[in-house]
C-alpha atoms as a PDB file:
ATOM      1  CA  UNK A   1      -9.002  28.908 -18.797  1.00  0.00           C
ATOM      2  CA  UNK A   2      -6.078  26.561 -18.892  1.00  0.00           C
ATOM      3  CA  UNK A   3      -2.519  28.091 -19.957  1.00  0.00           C
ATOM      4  CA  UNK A   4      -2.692  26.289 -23.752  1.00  0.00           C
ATOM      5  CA  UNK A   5      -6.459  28.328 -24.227  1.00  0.00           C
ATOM      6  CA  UNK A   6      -4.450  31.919 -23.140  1.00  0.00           C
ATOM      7  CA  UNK A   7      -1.365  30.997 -25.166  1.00  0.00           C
ATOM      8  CA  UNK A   8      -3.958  30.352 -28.371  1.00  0.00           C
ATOM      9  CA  UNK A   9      -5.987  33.388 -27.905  1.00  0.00           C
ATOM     10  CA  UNK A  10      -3.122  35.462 -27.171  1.00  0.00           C
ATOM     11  CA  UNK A  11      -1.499  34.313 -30.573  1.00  0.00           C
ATOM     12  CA  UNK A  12      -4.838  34.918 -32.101  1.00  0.00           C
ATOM     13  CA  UNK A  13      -4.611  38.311 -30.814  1.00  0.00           C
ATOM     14  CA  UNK A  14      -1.135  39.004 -31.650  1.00  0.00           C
ATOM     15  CA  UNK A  15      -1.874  37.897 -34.812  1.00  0.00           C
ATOM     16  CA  UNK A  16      -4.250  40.747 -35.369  1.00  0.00           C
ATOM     17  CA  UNK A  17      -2.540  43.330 -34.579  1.00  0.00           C
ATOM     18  CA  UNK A  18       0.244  42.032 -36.538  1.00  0.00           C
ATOM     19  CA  UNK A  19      -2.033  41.989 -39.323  1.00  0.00           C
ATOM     20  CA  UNK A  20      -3.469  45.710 -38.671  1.00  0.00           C
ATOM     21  CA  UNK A  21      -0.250  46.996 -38.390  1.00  0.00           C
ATOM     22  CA  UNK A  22       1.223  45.478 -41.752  1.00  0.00           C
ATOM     23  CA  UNK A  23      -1.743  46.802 -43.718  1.00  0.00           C
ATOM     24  CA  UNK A  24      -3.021  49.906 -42.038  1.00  0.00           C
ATOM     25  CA  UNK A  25      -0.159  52.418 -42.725  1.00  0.00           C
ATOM     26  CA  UNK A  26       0.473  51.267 -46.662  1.00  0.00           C
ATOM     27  CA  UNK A  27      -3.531  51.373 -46.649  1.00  0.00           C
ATOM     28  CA  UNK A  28      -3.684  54.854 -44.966  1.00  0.00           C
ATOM     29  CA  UNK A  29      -0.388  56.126 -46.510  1.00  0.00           C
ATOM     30  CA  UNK A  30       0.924  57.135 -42.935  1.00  0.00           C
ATOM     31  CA  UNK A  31       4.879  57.854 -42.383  1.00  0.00           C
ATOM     32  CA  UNK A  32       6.872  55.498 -40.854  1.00  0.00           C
ATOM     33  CA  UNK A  33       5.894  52.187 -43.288  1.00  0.00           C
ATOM     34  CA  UNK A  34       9.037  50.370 -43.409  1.00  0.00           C
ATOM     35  CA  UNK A  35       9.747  50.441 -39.099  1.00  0.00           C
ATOM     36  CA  UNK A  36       5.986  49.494 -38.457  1.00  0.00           C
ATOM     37  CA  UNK A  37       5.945  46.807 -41.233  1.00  0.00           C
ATOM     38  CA  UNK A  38       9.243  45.623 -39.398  1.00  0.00           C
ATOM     39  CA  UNK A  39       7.198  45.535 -35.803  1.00  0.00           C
ATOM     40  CA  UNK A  40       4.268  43.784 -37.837  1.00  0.00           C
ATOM     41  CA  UNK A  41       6.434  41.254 -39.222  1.00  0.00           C
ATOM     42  CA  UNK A  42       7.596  40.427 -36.001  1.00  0.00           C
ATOM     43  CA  UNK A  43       4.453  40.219 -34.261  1.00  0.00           C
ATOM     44  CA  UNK A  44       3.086  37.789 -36.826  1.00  0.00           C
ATOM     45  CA  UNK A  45       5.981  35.429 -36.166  1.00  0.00           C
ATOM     46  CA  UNK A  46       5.131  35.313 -32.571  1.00  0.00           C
ATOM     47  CA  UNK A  47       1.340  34.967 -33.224  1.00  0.00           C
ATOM     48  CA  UNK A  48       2.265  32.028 -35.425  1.00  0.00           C
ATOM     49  CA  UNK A  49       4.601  30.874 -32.887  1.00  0.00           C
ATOM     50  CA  UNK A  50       1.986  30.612 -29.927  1.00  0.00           C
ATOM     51  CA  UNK A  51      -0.883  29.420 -31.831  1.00  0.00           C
ATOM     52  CA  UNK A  52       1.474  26.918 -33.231  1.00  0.00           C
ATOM     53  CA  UNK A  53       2.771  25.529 -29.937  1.00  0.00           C
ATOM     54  CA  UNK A  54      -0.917  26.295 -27.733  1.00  0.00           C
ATOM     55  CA  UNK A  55      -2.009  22.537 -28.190  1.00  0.00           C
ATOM     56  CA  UNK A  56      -0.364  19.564 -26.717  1.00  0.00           C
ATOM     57  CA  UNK A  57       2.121  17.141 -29.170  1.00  0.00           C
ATOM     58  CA  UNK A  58       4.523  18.195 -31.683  1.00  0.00           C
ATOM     59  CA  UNK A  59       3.744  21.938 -33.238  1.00  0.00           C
ATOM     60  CA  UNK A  60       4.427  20.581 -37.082  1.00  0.00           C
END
């Protein structure tokens, strides 16, 4: 597994969470929305960011 193949599955993964995390607590009602949304925001952002730039060339 070259380093682009773990930067794109990482992302992937990141990604998920990011998405679990943004949508579980409002789903579930849990405490603490607004802070883990925050986290969750972030974490997509770097998902984007490393499946984005896992591939060779320009990322746009």
């Amino acid at each position: 597994m070259s380093g682009n193949d773990r930067k794109l599955w990482g992302g992937i993964a990141i990604l998920l969470v990011g998405a679990v995390l943004l949508f579980g607590p409002v789903a579930l009602g849990l405490p603490y929305e607004q802070i883990v949304g925050g986290v969750a925001v972030l974490g997509l952002a770097a998902g984007a960011y490393l499946v984005g730039t896992a591939e060779d060339g320009r990322p746009v």
